[in-house]
N, C-alpha and C. Protein backbone atom coordinates (compact mmCIF):
# COMPACT_ATOMS: atom_id res chain seq x y z
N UNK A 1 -21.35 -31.87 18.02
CA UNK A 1 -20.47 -31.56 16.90
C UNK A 1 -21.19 -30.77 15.82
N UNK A 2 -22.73 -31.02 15.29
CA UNK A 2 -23.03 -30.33 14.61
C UNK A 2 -23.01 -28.99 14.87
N UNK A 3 -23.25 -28.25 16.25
CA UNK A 3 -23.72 -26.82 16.47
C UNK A 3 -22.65 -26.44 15.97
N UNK A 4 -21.20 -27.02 16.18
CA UNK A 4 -19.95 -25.94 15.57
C UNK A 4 -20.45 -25.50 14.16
N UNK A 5 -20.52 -26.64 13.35
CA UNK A 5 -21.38 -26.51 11.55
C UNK A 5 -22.01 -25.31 11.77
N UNK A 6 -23.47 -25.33 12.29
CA UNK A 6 -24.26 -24.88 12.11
C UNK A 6 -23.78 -23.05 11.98
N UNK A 7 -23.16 -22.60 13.20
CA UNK A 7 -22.59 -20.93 13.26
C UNK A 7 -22.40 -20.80 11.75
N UNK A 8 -20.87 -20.91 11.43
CA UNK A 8 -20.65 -20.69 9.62
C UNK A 8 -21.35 -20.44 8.67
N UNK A 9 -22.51 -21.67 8.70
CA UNK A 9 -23.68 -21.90 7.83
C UNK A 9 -24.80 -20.86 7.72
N UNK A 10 -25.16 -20.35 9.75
CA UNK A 10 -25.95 -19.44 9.67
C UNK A 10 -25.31 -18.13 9.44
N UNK A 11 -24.69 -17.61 9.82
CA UNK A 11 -23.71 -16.69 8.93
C UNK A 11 -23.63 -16.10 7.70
N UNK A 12 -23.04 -17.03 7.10
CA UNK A 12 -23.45 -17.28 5.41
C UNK A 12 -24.71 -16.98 5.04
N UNK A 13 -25.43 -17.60 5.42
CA UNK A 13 -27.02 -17.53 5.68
C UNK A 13 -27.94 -16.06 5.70
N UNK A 14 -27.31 -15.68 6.92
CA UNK A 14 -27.88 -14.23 7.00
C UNK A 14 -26.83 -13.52 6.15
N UNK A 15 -25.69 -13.43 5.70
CA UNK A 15 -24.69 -12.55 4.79
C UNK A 15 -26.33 -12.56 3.74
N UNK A 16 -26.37 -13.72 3.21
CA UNK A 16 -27.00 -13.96 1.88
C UNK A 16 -28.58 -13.13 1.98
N UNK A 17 -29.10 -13.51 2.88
CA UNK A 17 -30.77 -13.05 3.22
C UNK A 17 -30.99 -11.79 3.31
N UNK A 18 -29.53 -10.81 4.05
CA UNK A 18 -29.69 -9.46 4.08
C UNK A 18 -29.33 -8.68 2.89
N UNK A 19 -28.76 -9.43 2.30
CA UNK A 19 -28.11 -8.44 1.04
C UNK A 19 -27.31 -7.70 0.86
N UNK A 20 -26.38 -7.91 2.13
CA UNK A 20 -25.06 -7.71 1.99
C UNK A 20 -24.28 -7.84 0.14
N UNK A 21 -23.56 -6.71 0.40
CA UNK A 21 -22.62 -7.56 -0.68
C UNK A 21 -20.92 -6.76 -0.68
N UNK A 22 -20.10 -7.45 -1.30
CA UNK A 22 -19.21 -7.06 -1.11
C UNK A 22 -18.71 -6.09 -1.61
N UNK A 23 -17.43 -5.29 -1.31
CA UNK A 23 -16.96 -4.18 -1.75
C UNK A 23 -15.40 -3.97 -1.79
N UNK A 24 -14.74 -3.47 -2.88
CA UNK A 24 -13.84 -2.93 -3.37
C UNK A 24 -13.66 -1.61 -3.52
N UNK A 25 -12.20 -1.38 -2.42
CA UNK A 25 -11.31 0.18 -2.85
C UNK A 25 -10.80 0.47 -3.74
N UNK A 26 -11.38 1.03 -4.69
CA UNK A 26 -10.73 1.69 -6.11
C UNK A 26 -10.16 2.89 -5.76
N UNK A 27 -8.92 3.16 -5.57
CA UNK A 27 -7.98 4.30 -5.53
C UNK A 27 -8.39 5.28 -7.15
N UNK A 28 -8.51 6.38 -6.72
CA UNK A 28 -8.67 7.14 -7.73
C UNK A 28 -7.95 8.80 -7.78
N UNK A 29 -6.79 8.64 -8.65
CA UNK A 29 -6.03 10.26 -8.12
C UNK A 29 -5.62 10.30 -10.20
N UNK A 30 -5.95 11.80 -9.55
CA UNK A 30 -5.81 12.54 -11.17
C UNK A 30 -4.32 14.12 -10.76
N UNK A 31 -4.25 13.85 -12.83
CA UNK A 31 -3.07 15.02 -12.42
C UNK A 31 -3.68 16.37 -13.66
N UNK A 32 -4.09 17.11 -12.89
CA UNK A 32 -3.73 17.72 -11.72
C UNK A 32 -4.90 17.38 -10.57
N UNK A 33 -4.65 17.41 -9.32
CA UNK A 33 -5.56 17.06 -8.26
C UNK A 33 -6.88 17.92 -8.18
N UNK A 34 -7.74 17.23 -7.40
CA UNK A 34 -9.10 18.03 -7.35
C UNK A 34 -9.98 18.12 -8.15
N UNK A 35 -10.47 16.81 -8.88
CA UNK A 35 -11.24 16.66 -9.81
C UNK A 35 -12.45 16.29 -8.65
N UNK A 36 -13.40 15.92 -9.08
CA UNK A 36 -14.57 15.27 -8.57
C UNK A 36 -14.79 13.38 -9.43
N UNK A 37 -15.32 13.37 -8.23
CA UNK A 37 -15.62 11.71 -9.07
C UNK A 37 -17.06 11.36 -8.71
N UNK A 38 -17.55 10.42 -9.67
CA UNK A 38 -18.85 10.12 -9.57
C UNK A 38 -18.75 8.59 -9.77
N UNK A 39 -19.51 7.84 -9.28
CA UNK A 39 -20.07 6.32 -9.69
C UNK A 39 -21.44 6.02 -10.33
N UNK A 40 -21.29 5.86 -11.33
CA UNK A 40 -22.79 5.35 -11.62
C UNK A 40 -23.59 6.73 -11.79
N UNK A 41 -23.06 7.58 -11.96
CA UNK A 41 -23.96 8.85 -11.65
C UNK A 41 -24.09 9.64 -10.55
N UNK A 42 -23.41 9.09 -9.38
CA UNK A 42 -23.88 9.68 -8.13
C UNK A 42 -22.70 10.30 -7.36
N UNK A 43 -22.46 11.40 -7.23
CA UNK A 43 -21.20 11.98 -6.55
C UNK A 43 -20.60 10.98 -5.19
N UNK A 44 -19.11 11.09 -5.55
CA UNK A 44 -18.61 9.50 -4.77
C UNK A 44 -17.39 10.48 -3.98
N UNK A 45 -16.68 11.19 -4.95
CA UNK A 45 -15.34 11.84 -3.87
C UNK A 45 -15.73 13.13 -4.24
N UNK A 46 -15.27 13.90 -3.30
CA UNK A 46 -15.37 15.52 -3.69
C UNK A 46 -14.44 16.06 -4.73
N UNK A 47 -13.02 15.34 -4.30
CA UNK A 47 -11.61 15.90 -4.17
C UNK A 47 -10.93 14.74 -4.54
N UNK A 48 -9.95 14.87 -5.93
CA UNK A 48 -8.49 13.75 -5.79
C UNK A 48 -7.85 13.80 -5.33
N UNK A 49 -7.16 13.35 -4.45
CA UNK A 49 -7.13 11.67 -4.83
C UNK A 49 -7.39 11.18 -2.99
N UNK A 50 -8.36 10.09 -3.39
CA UNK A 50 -9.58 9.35 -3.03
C UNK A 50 -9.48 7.85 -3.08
N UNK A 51 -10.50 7.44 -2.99
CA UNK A 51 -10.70 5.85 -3.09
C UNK A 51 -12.17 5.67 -2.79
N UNK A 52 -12.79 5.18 -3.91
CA UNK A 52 -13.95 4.88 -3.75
C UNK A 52 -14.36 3.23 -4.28
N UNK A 53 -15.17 3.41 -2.79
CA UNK A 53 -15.92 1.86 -2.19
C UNK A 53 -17.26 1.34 -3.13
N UNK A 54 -17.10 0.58 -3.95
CA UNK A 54 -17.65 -0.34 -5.01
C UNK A 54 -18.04 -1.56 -5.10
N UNK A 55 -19.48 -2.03 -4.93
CA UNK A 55 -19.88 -3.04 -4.57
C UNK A 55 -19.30 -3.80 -5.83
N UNK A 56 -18.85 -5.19 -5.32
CA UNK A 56 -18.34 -5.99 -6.22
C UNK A 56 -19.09 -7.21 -7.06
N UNK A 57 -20.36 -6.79 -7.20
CA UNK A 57 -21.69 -7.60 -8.13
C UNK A 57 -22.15 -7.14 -9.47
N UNK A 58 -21.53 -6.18 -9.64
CA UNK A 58 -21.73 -5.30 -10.76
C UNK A 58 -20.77 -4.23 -11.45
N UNK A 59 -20.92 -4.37 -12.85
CA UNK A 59 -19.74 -2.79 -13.40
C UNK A 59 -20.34 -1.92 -13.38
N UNK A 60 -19.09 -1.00 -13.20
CA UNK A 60 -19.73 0.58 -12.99
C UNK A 60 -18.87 1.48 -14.01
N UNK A 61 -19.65 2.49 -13.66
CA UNK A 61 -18.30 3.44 -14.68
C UNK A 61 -18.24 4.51 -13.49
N UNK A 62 -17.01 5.02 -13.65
CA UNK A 62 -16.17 6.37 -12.91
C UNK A 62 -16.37 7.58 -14.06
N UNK A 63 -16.66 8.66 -13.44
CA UNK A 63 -16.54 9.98 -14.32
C UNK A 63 -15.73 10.66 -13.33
N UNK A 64 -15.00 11.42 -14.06
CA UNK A 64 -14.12 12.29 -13.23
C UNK A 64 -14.59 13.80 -14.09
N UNK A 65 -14.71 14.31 -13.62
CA UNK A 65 -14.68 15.74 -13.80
C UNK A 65 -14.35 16.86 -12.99
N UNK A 66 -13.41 17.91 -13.66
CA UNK A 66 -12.86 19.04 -13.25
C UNK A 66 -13.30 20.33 -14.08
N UNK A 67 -13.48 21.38 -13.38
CA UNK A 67 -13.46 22.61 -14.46
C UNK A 67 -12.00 23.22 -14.73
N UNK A 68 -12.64 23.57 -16.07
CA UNK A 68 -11.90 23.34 -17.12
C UNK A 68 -10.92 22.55 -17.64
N UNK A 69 -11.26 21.32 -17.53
CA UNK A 69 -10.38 20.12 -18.34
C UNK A 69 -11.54 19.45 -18.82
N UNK A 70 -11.47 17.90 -19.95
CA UNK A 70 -12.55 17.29 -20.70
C UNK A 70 -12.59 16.40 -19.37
N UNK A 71 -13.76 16.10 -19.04
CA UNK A 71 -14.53 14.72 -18.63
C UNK A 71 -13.62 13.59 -19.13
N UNK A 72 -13.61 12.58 -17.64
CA UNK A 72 -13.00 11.55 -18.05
C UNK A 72 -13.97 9.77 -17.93
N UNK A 73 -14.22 9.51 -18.20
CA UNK A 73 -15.55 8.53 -17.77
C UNK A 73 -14.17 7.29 -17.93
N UNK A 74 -14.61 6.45 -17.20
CA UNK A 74 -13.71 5.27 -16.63
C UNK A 74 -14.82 4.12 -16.29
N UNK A 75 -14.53 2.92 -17.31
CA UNK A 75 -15.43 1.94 -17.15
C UNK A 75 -14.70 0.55 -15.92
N UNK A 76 -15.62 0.63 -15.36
CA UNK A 76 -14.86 -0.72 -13.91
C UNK A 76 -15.94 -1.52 -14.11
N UNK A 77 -15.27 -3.03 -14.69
CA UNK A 77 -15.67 -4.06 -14.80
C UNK A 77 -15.53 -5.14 -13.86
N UNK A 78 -16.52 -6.06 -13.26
CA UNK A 78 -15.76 -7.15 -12.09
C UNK A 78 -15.59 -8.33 -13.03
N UNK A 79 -14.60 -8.72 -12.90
CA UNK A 79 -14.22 -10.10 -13.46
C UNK A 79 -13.72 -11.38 -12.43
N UNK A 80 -14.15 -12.37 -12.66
CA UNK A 80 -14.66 -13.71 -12.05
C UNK A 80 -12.79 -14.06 -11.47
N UNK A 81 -12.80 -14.30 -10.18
CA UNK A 81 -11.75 -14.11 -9.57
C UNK A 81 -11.94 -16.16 -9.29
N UNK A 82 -11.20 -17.05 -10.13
CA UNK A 82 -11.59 -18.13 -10.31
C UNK A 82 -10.66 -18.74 -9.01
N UNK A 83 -9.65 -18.58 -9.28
CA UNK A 83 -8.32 -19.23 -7.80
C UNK A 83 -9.12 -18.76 -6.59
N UNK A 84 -9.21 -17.19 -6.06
CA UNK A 84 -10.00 -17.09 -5.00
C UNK A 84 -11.42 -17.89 -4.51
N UNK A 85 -11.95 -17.67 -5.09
CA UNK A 85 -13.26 -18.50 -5.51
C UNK A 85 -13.10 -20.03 -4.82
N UNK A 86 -12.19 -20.73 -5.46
CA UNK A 86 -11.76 -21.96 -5.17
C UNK A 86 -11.20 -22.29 -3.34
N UNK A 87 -9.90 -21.30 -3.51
CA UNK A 87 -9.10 -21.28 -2.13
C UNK A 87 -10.46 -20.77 -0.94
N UNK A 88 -11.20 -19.99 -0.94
CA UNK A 88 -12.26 -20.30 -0.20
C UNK A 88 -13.39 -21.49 0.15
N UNK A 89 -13.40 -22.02 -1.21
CA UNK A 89 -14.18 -22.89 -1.33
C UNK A 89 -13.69 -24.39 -0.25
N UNK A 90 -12.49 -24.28 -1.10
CA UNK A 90 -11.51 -25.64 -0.76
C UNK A 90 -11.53 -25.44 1.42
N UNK A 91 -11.30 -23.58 1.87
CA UNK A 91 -10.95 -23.15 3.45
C UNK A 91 -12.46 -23.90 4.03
N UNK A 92 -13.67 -23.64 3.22
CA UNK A 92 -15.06 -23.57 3.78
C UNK A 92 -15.20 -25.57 3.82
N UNK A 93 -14.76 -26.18 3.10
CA UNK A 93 -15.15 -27.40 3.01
C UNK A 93 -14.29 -27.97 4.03
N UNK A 94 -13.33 -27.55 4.03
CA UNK A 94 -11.80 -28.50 5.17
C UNK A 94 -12.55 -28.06 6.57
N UNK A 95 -13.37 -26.98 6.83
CA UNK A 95 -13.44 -26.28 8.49
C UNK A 95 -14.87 -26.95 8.17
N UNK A 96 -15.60 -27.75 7.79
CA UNK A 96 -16.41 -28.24 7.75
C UNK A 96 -16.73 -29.49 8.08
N UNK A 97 -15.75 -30.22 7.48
CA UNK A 97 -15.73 -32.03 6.97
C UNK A 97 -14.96 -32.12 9.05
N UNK A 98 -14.00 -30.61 9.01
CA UNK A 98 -12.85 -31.06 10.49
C UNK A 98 -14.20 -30.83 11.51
N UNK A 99 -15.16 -29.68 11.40
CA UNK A 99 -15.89 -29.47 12.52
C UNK A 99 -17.27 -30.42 12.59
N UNK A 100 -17.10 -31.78 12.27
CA UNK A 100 -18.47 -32.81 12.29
C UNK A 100 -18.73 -33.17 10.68
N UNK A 101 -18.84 -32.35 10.56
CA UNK A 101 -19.42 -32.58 8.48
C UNK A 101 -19.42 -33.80 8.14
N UNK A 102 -17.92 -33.97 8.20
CA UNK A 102 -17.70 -35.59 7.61
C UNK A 102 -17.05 -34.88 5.80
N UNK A 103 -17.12 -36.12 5.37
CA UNK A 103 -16.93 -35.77 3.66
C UNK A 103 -18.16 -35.29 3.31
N UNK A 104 -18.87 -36.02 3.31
CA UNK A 104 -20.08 -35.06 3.07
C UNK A 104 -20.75 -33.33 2.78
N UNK A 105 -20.73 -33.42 4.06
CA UNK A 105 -20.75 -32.21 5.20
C UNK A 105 -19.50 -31.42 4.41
N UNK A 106 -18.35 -31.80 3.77
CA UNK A 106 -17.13 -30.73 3.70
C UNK A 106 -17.24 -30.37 2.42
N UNK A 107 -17.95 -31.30 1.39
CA UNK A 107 -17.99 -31.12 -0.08
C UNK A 107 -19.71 -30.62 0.08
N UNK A 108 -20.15 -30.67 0.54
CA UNK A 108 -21.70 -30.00 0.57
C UNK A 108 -21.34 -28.54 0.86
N UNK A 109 -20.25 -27.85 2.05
CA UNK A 109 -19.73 -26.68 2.48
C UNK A 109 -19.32 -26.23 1.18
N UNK A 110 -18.61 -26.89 0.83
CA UNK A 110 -17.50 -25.99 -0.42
C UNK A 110 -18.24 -25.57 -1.37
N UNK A 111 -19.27 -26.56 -1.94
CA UNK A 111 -20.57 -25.78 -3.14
C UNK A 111 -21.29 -24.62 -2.20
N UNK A 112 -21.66 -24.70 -1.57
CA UNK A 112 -22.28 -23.73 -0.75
C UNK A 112 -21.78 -22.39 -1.06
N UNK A 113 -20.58 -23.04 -0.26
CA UNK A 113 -19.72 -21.62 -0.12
C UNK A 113 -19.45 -20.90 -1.62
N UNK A 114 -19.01 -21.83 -2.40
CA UNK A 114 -19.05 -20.41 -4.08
C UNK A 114 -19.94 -20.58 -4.56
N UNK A 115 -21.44 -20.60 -4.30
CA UNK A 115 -22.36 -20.17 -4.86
C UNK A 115 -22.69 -19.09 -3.84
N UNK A 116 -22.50 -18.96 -2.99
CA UNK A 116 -22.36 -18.17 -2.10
C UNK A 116 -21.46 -16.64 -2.15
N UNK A 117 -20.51 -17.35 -2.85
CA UNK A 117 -19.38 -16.13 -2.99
C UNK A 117 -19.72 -15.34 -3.97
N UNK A 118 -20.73 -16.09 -5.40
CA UNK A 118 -20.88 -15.40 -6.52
C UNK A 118 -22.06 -14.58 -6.07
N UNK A 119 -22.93 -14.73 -5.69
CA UNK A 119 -24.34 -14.40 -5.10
C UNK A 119 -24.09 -12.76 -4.37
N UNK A 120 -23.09 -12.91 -3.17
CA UNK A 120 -22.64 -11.51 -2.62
C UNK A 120 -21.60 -10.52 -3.39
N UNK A 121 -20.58 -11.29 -4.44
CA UNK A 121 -19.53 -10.51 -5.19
C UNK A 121 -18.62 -10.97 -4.91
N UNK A 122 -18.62 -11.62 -3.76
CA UNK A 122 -16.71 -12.38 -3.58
C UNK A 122 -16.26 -12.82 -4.12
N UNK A 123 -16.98 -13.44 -5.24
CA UNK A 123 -16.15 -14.41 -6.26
C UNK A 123 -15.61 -13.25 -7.27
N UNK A 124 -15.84 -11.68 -7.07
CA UNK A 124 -15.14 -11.30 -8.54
C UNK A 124 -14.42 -10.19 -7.73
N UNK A 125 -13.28 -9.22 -8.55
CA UNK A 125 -12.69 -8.34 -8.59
C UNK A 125 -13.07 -7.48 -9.52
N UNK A 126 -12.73 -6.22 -9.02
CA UNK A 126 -13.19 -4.82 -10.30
C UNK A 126 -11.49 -5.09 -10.64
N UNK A 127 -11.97 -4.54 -12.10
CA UNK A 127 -10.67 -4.06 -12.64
C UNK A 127 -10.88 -2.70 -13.67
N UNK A 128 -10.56 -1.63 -14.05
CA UNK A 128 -8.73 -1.65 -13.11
C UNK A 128 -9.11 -1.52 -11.51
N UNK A 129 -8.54 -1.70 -10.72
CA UNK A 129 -8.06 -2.00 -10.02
C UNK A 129 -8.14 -0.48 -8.99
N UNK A 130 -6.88 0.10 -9.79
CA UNK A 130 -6.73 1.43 -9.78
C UNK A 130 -7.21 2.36 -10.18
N UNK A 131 -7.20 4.11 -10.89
CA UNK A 131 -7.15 4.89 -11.51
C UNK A 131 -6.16 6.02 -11.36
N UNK A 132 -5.68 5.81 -12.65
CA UNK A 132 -4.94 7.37 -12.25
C UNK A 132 -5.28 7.92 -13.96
N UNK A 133 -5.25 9.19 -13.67
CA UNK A 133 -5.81 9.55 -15.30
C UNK A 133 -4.88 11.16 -15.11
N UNK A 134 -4.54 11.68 -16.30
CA UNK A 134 -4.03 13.10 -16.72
C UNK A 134 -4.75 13.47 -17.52
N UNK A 135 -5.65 14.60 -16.68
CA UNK A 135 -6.72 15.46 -17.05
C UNK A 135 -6.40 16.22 -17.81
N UNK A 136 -6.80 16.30 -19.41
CA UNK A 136 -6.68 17.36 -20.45
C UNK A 136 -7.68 18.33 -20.12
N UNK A 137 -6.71 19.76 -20.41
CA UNK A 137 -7.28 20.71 -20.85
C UNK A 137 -8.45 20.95 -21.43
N UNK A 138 -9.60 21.90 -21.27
CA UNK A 138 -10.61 21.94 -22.75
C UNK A 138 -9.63 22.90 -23.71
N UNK A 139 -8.44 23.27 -23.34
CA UNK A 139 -8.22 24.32 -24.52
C UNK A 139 -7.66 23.51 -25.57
N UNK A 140 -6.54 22.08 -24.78
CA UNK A 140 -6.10 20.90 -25.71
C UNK A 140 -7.02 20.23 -27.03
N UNK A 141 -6.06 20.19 -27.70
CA UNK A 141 -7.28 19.21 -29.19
C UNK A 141 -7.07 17.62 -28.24
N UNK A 142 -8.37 17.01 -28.29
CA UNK A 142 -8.19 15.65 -27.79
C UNK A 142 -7.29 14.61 -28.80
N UNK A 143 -6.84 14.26 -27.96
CA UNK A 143 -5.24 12.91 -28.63
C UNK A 143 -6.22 11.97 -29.24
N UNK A 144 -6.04 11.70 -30.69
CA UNK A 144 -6.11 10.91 -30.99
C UNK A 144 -5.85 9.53 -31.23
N UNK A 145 -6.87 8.32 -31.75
CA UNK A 145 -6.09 6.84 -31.27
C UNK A 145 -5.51 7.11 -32.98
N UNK A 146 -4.05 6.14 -32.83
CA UNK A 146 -3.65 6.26 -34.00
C UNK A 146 -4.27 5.12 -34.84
N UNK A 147 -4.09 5.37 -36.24
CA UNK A 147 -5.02 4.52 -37.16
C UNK A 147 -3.52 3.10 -37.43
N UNK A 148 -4.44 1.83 -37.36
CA UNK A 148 -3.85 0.72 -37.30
C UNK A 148 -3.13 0.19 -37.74
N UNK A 149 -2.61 0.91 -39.07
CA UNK A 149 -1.34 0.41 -39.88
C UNK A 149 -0.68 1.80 -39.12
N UNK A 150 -0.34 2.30 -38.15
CA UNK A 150 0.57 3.54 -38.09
C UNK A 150 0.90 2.65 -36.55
N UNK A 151 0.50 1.99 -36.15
CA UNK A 151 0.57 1.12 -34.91
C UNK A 151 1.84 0.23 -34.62
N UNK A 152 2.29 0.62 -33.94
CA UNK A 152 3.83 -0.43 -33.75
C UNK A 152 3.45 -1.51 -33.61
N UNK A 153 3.86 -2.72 -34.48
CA UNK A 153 3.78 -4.04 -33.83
C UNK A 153 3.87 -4.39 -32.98
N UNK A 154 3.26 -5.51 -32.18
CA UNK A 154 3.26 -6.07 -30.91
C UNK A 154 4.47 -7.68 -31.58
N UNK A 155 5.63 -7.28 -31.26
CA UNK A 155 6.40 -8.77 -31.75
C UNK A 155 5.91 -9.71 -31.18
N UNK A 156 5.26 -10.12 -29.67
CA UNK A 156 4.41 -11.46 -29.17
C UNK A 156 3.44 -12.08 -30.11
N UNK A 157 2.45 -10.60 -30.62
CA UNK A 157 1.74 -11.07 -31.38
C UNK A 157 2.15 -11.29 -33.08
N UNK A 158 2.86 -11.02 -33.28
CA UNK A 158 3.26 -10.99 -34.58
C UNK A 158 3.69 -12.66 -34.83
N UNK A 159 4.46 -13.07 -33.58
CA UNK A 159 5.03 -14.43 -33.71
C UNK A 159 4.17 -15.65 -33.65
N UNK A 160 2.92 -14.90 -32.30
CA UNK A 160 1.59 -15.81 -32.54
C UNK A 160 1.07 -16.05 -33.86
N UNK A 161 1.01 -14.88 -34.98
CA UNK A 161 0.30 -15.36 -35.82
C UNK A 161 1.43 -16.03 -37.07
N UNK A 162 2.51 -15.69 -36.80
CA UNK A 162 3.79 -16.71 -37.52
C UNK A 162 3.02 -18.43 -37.30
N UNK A 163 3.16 -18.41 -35.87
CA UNK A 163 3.30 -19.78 -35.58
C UNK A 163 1.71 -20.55 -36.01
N UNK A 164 0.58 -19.57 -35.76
CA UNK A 164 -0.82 -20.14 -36.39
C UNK A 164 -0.51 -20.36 -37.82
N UNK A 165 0.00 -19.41 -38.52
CA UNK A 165 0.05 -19.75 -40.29
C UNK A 165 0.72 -20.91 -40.23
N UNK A 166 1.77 -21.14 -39.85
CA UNK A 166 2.71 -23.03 -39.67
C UNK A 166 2.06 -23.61 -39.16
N UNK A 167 0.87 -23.16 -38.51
CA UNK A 167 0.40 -25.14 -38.12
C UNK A 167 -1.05 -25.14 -38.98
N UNK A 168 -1.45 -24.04 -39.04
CA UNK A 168 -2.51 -24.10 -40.01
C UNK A 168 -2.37 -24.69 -41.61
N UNK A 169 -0.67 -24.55 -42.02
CA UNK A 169 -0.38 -24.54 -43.45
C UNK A 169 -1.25 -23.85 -44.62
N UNK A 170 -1.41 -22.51 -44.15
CA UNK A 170 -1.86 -21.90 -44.88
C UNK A 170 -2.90 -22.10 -45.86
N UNK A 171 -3.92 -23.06 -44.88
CA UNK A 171 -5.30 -23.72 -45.00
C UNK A 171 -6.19 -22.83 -45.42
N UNK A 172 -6.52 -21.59 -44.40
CA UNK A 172 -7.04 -20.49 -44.31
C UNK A 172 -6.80 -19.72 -45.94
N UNK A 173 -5.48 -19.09 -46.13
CA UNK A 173 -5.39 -18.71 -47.41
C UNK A 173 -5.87 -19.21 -48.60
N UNK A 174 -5.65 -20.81 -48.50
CA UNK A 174 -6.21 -21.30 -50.21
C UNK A 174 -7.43 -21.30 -49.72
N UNK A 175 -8.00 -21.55 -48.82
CA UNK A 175 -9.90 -21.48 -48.95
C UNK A 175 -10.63 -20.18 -49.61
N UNK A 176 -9.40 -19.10 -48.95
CA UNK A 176 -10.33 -17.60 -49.22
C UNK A 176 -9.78 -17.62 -50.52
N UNK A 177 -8.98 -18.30 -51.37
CA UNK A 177 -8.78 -18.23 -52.81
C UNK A 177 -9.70 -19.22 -53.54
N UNK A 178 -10.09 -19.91 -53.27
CA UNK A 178 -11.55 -20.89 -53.52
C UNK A 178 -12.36 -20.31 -53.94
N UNK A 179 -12.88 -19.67 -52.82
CA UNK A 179 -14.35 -19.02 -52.62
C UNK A 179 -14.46 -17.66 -53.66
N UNK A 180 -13.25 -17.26 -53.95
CA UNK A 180 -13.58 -16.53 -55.30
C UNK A 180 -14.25 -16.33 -56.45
């Protein structure tokens, strides 16, 4: 019963020892087509639209560049993919404890396994996800961000901070009138 254990384990094992790690398709298409893309510095697509393969242990940034339009640099962050993480964890411990493990053996698998997952990248996702970007002109003036009172309210947030001032009772306000 143990040898079934053991395969999985060594597996895992060598995933981890070789340095494998995992990877994510980032779709990447620009308008107008035929930009170039780079990762990290290093030419990744020739031509939009593409998809480029991104180890998932680390952020990167995307540059897109075309002649004559501005450079577009695109930051891809991996963020901690916590449910996945788990639902593996929870698959690695059940095919464990069923193939000999025991309880033991199935809750010893499951730590394994997401320290395991974080170690190669499985435990995270890049985001975005995607890219799609509309390549300005160099002849265009670059769009500016608008300044923060010219900003449409967000009503979600507006109501969030309704509902903090009511439970706070406007605690916050008489202090900063205190400290005067």
């Amino acid at each position: 019963m143990r040898k079934k254990n053991a395969l999985p384990l060594a597996c895992a094992a060598a995933m981890i020892l070789s340095g494998c790690v995992a990877t994510q398709k980032v779709p990447v298409s620009t308008d107008p087509v035929g930009a170039m893309v780079y990762m990290d510095g290093k030419a990744v697509c020739q031509t939009t639209p593409c998809s480029v393969e991104m180890p998932k242990d680390a952020d990167h940034l995307l540059t897109i560049v075309k002649a004559g339009y501005r450079q577009r640099d695109v930051p891809v962050r991996r963020v901690f993919d916590a449910m996945g993480v788990l639902r593996q964890s929870a698959r690695d411990g059940i095919r464990a404890a069923k193939f000999g493990g025991g309880l033991e053996g199935g809750i010893s698998s499951a730590a394994n396994s997401a320290d395991a997952q974080e170690k190669d990248g499985r435990a995270y996702v890049l985001k975005p996800d995607m890219v799609s970007l509309r390549l300005i002109p160099i002849t265009e003036p670059e769009p500016q961000e608008q300044p923060a009172e010219t900003r449409k309210s967000d009503p979600a947030e507006d109501l969030g901070m309704q509902l903090y001032r009511m439970l706070d009772g406007g605690q916050r306000d008489q202090d900063a009138g205190e400290g005067q």
